[in-house]
Protein backbone atom coordinates (compact mmCIF):
# COMPACT_ATOMS: atom_id res chain seq x y z
CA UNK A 1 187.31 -10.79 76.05
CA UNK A 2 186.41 -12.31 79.43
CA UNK A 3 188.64 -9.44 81.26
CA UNK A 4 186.33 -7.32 79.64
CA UNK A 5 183.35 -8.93 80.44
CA UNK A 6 184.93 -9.12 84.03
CA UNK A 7 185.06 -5.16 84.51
CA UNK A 8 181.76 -4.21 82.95
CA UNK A 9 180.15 -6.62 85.37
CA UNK A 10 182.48 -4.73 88.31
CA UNK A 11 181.30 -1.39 87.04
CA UNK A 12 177.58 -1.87 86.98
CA UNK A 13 177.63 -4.06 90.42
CA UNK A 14 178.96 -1.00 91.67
CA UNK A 15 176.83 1.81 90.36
CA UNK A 16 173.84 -0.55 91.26
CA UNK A 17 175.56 -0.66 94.83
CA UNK A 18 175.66 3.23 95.27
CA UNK A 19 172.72 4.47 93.31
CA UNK A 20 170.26 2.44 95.64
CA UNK A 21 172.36 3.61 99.15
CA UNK A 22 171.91 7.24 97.30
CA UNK A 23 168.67 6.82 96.20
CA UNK A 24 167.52 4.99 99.91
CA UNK A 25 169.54 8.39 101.71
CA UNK A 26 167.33 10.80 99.35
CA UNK A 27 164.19 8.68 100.00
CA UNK A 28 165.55 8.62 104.12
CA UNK A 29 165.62 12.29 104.33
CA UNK A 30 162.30 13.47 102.27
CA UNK A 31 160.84 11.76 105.35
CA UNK A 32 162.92 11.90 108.52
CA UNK A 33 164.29 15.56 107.55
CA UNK A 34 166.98 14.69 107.00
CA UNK A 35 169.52 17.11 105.14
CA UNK A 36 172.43 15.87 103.08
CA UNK A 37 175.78 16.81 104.25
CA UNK A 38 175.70 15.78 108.13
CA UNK A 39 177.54 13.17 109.72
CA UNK A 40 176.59 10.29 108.13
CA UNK A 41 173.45 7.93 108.03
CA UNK A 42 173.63 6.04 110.97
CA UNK A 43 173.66 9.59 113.04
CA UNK A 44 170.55 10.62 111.16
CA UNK A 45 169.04 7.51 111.42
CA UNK A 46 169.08 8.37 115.39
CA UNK A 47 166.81 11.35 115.38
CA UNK A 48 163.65 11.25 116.89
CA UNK A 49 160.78 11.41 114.33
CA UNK A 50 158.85 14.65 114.66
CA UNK A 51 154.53 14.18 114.07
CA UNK A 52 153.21 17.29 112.42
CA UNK A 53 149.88 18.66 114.95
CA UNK A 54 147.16 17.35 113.92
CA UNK A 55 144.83 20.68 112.89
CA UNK A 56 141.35 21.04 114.17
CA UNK A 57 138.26 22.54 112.80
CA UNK A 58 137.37 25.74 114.35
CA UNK A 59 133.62 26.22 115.46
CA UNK A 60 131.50 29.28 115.09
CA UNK A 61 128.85 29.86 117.13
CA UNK A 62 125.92 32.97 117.79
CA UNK A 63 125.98 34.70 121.01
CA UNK A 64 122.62 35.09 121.47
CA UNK A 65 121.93 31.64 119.99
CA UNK A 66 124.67 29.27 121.24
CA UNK A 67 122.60 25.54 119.64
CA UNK A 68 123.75 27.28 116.14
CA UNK A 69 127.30 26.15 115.30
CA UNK A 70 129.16 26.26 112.19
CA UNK A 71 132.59 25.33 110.83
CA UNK A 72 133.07 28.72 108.77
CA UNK A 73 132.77 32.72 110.12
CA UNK A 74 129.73 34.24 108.56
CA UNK A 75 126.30 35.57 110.09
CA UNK A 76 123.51 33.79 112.07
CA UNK A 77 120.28 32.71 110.43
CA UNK A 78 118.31 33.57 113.09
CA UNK A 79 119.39 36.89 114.03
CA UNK A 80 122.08 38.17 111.96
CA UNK A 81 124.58 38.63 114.05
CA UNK A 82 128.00 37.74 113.59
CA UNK A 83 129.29 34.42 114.55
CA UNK A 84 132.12 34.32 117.14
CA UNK A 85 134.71 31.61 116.68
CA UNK A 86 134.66 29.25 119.91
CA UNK A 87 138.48 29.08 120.57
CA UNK A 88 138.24 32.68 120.85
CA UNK A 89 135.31 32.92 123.51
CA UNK A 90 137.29 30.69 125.91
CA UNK A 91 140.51 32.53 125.66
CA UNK A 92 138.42 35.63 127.02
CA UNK A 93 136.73 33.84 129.57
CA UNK A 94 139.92 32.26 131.03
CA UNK A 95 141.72 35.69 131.00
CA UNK A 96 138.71 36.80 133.05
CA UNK A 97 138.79 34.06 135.07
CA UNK A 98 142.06 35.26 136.43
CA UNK A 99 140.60 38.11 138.20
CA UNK A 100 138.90 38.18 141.37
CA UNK A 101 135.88 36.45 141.79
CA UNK A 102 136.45 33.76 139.21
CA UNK A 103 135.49 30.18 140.06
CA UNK A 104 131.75 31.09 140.89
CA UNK A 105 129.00 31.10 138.41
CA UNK A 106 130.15 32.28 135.10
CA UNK A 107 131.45 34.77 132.91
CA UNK A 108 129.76 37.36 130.54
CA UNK A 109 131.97 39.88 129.18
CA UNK A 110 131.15 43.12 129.17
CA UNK A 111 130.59 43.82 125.53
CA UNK A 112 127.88 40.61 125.55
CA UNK A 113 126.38 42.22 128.69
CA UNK A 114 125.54 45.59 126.32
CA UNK A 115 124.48 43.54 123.88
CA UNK A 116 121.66 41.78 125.73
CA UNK A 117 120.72 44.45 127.76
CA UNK A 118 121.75 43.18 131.35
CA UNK A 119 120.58 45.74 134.25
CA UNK A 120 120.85 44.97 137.98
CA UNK A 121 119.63 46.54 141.22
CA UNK A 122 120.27 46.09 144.57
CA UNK A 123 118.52 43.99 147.33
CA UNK A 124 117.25 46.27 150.04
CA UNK A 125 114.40 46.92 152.67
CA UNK A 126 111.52 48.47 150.95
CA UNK A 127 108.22 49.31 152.22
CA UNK A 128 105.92 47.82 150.59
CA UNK A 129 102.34 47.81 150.06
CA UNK A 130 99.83 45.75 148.66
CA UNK A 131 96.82 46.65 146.16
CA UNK A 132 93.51 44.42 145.70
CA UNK A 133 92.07 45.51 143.03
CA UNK A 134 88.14 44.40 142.99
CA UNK A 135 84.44 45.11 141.62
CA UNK A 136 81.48 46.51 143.81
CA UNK A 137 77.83 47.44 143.26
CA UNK A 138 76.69 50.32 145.23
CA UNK A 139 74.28 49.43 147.79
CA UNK A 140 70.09 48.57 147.36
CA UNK A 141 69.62 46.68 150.03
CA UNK A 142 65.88 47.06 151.26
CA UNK A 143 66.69 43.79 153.53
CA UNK A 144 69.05 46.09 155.67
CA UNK A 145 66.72 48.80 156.07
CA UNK A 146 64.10 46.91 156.72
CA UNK A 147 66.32 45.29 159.86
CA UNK A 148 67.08 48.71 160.63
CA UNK A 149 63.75 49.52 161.24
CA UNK A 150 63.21 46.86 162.86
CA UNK A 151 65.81 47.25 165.45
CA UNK A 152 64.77 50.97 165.68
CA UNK A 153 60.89 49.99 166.27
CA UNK A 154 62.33 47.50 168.71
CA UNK A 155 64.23 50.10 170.63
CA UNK A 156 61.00 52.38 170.91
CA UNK A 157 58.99 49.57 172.07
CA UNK A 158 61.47 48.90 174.99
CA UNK A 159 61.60 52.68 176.24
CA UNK A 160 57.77 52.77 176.40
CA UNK A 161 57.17 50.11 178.04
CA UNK A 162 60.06 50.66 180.46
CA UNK A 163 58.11 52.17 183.02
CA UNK A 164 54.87 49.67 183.04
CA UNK A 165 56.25 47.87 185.79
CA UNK A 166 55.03 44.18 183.52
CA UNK A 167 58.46 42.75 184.18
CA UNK A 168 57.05 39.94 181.44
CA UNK A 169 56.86 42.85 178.81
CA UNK A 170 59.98 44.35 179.39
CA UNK A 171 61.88 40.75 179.08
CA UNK A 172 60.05 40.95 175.98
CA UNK A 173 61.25 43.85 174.72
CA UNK A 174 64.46 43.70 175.38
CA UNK A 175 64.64 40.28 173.89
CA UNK A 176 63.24 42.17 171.01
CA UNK A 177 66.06 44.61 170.56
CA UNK A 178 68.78 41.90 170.59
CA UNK A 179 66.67 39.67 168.16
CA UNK A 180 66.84 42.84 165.64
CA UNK A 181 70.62 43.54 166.99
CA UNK A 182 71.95 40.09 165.89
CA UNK A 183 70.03 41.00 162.73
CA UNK A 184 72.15 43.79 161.87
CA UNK A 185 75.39 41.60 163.04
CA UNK A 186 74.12 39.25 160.96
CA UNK A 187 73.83 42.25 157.50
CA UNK A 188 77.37 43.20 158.46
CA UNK A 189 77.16 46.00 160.26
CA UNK A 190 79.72 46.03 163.64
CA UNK A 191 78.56 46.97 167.58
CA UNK A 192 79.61 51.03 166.32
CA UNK A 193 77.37 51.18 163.84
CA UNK A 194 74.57 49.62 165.57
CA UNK A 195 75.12 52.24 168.56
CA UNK A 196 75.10 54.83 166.14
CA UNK A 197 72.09 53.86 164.75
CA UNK A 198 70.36 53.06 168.54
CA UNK A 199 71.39 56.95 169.25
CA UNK A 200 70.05 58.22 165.90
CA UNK A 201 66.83 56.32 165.77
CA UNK A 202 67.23 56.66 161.64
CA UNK A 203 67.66 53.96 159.31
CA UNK A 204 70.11 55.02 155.89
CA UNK A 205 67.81 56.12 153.23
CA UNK A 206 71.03 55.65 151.30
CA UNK A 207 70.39 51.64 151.30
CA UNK A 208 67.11 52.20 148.95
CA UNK A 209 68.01 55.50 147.04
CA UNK A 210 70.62 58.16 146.51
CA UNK A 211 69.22 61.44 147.69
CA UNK A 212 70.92 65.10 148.19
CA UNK A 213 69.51 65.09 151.70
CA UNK A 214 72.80 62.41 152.04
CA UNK A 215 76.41 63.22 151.42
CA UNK A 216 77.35 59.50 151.13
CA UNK A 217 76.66 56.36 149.98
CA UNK A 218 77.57 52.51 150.80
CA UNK A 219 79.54 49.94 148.21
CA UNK A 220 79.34 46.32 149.04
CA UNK A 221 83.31 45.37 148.04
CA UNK A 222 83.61 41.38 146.90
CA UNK A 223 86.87 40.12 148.67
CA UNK A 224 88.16 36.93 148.06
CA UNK A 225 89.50 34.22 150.66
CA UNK A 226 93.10 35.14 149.40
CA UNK A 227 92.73 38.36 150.12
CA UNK A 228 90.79 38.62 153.26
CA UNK A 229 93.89 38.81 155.19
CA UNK A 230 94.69 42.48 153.46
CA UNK A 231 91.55 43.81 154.49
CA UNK A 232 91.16 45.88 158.04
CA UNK A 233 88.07 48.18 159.19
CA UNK A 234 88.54 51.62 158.68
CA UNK A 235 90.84 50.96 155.94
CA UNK A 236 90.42 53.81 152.55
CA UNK A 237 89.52 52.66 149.15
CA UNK A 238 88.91 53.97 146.07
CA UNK A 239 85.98 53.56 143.75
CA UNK A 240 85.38 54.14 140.10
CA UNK A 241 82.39 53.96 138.27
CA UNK A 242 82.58 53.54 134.08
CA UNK A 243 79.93 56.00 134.19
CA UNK A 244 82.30 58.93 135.32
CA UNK A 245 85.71 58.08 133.17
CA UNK A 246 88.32 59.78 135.53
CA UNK A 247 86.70 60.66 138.84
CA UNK A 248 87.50 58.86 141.75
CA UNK A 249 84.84 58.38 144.85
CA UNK A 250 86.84 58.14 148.41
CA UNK A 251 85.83 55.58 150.89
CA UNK A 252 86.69 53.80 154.19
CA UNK A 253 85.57 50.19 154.52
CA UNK A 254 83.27 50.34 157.62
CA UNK A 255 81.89 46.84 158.07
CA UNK A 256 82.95 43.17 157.08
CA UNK A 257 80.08 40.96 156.50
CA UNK A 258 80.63 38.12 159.76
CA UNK A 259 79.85 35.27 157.49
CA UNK A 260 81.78 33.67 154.47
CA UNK A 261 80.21 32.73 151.15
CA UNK A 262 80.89 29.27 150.12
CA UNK A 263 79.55 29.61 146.75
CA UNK A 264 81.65 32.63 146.34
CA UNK A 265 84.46 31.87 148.46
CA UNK A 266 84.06 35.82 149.18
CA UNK A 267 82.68 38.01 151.90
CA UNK A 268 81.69 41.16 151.54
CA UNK A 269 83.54 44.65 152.85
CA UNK A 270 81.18 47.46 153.08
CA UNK A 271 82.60 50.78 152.68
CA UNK A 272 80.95 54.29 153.42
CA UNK A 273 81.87 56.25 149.95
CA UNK A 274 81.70 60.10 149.77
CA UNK A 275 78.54 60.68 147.06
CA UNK A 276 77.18 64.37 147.85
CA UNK A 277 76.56 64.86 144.08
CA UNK A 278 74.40 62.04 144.21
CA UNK A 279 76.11 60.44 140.96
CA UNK A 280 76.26 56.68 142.62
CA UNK A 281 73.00 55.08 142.48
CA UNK A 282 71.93 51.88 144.17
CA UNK A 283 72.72 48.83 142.05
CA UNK A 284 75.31 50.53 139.88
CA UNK A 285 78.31 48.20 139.46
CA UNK A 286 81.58 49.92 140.45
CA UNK A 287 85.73 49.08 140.42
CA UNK A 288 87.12 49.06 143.68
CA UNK A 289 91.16 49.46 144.81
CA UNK A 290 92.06 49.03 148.36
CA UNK A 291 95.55 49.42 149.36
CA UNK A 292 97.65 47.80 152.43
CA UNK A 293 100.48 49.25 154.25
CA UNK A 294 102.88 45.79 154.75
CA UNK A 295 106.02 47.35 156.17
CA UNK A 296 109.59 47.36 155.14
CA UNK A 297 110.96 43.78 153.98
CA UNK A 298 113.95 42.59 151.98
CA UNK A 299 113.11 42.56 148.81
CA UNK A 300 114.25 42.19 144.70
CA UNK A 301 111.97 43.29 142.16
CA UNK A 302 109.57 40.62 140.39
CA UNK A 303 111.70 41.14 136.88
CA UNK A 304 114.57 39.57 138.94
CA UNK A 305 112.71 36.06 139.23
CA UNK A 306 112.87 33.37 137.00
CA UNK A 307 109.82 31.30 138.08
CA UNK A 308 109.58 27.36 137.20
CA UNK A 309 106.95 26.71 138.71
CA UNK A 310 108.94 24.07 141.77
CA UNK A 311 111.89 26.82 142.06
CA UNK A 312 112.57 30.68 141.73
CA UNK A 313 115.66 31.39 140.40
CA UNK A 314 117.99 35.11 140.25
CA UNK A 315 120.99 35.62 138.88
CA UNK A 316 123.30 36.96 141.26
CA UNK A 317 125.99 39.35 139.75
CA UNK A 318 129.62 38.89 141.58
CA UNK A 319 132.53 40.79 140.36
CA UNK A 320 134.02 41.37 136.80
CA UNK A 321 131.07 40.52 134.86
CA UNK A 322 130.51 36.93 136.47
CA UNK A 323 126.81 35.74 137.49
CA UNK A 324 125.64 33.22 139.40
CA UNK A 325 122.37 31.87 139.97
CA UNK A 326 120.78 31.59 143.15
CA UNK A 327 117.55 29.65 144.52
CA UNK A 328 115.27 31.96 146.85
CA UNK A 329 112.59 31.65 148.91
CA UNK A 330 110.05 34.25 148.98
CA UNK A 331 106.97 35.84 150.99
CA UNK A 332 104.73 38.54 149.97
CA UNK A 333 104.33 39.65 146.38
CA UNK A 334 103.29 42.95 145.68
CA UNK A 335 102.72 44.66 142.16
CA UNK A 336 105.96 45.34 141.63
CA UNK A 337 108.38 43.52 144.53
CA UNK A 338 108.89 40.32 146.01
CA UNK A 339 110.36 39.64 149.56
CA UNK A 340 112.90 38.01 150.04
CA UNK A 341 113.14 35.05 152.80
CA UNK A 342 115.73 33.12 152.13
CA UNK A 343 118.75 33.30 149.45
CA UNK A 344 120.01 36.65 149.62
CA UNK A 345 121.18 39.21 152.05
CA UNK A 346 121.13 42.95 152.04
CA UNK A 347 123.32 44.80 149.70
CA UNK A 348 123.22 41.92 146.93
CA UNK A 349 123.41 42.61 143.34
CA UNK A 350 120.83 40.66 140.85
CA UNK A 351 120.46 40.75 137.48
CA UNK A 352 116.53 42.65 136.55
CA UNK A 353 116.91 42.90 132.86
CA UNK A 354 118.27 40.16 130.21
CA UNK A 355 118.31 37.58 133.03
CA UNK A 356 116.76 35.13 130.50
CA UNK A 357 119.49 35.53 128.39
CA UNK A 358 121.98 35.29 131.18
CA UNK A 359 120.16 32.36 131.60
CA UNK A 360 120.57 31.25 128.08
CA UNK A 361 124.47 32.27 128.31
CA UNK A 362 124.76 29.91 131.47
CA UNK A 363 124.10 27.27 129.24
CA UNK A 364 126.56 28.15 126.27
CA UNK A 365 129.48 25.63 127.39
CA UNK A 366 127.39 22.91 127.68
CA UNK A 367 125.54 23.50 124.64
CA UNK A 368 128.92 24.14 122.28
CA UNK A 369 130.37 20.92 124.05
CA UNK A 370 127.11 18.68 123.76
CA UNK A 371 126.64 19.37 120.01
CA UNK A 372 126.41 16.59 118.29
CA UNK A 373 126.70 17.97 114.63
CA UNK A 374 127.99 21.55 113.01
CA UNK A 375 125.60 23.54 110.81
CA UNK A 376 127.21 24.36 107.32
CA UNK A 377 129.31 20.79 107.26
């Protein structure tokens, strides 16, 4: 009876011995990897535990608004169009950034360039020419006459007494004639005009009415202190009166008035305007365009400029659809250029079209890396 008790005892000490090392070798090599049938389990024990990669959530963002991010593919909000996974958008760009040219600025691919509309155009010399566009009132001005008359009645005075031999009268008279001269300096009129007029002897009945017996007129042109430096005598200009809806009257500024309005901060250009129909008439308000010859200048046009205020800004496109932006400093603006003093050089490419969303694209990294939550989470 005990030598039976003796060997049951043996026989369950021993499959309690192996079914926990079998059970421990199962349990080993669910988690080291372990496969049954190598050399032994000190040998596995030996391997080097393997971590499984840790997965990470892939972003979506929009294009053409990069601050929208998501966590799933689908369709922006704002615009519609489709999201583009992140991961993806960098392995482009650094494929790009192989080629030549990569390091400065920042890539656009070509496809996002079609998209947004990107056009460029070349800095070059241009001529250009500025326009001041202004309003006028065709001359009644009785005080002008009347110092034309004056200086003409002056002038008479001094030939008729010329010959009296009353050297007091004559000082007189000629000290009449430059008292009515300065007059006329003084109304705006310049030393060529007043010689015409001291030849003629005939004040412009033009000044008080418009008359078929004269085949012109005169407009009194406000310019403004900005502008002044624009305006040159004998320069043409154009004038258009709302009463005659497409016909243009031709000038040529003859006179700028010597003194400068402080009220106004104006003066006033007079210019001689063809009017042999008589269809101007005195105190009729008028539009007037002038335009100035500047010269050739480097230059970009004005859609090129991104304008804060403190700095202009153009995006500069290098090669293989990378853009960089570049601070200039400019001179003369004209209607539809800007020259260029500092920044660029001759032969540049800039960006004219979709530079705000070039802009907007410079800006993408930062903005997918400085998010500080996903949409759709």
């Amino acid at each position: 009876m005990t030598r039976k008790i003796v060997i049951i005892s043996t026989f369950l000490f021993l499959i309690t011995i192996y079914g926990l090392r079998f059970t421990g070798y199962e349990i080993y090599a669910q988690h080291e990897g372990h496969q049954p049938g190598g050399s032994g389990l000190a040998k596995e024990e030996t391997k080097t535990k393997v971590k499984k990669p840790v997965s990470k959530k892939a972003i979506y963002y929009c294009p053409m608004h990069p601050s929208y991010i998501s966590d799933k593919p689908g369709d922006c909000p704002i615009c519609n169009m489709k999201l583009v996974k992140k991961e993806e958008a960098q392995a482009v760009e650094k494929e790009a950034g192989a080629s030549e040219g990569a390091g400065e600025g920042f890539y656009v691919s070509l496809e996002k360039q079609q998209l947004i509309g990107v056009k460029t155009d070349k800095v070059i010399y241009r001529p250009l020419s500025k326009i001041i566009r202004t309003v006028g009132r065709v001359a009644f001005d009785p005080e002008l006459y009347k110092a034309q008359q004056e200086y003409i009645e002056a002038l008479k005075t001094k030939e008729s007494v010329k010959e009296s031999g009353q050297e007091t009268v004559i000082k007189r008279a000629e000290a009449l004639v430059e008292a009515a001269k300065l007059k006329l300096k003084l109304q705006g009129l310049d030393i060529t005009q007043i010689e015409e007029l001291q030849e003629t002897k005939e004040n412009d009945q033009s000044l008080l009415i418009s008359s078929l017996e004269s085949d012109s007129t005169w407009v009194y042109a406000t310019i403004y202190e900005y502008e002044l430096e624009w305006i040159k005598l004998g320069q043409e200009a154009v004038v258009i009166a709302a009463s005659y809806p497409g016909k243009e009257f031709k000038g040529t500024i003859v006179a700028i008035d010597p003194v400068f309005n402080a009220m106004t901060r104006s003066v006033r250009a007079r210019i001689k305007v063809d009017n042999q129909d008589s269809l101007l008439k005195p105190d009729m308000y008028v539009d007037v365009q002038m335009s100035s010859d500047l010269g050739a200048h480097l230059s970009v046009p004005k859609e090129a400029i991104l304008d804060s205020g403190l700095r202009k800004i153009v995006f500069l496109s290098l090669n293989d659809g990378h853009f960089k932006p570049v601070e200039l400093k400019t001179g003369i603006s004209t209607e539809e250029y800007i020259q260029v003093l500092e920044g660029l050089k001759e032969g540049d490419t800039v960006v004219i079209s979709g530079n705000f969303l070039i802009d907007s694209e410079s800006k993408l990294k930062s903005a997918l890396e400085g998010a500080g939550h996903q949409h759709g989470q």
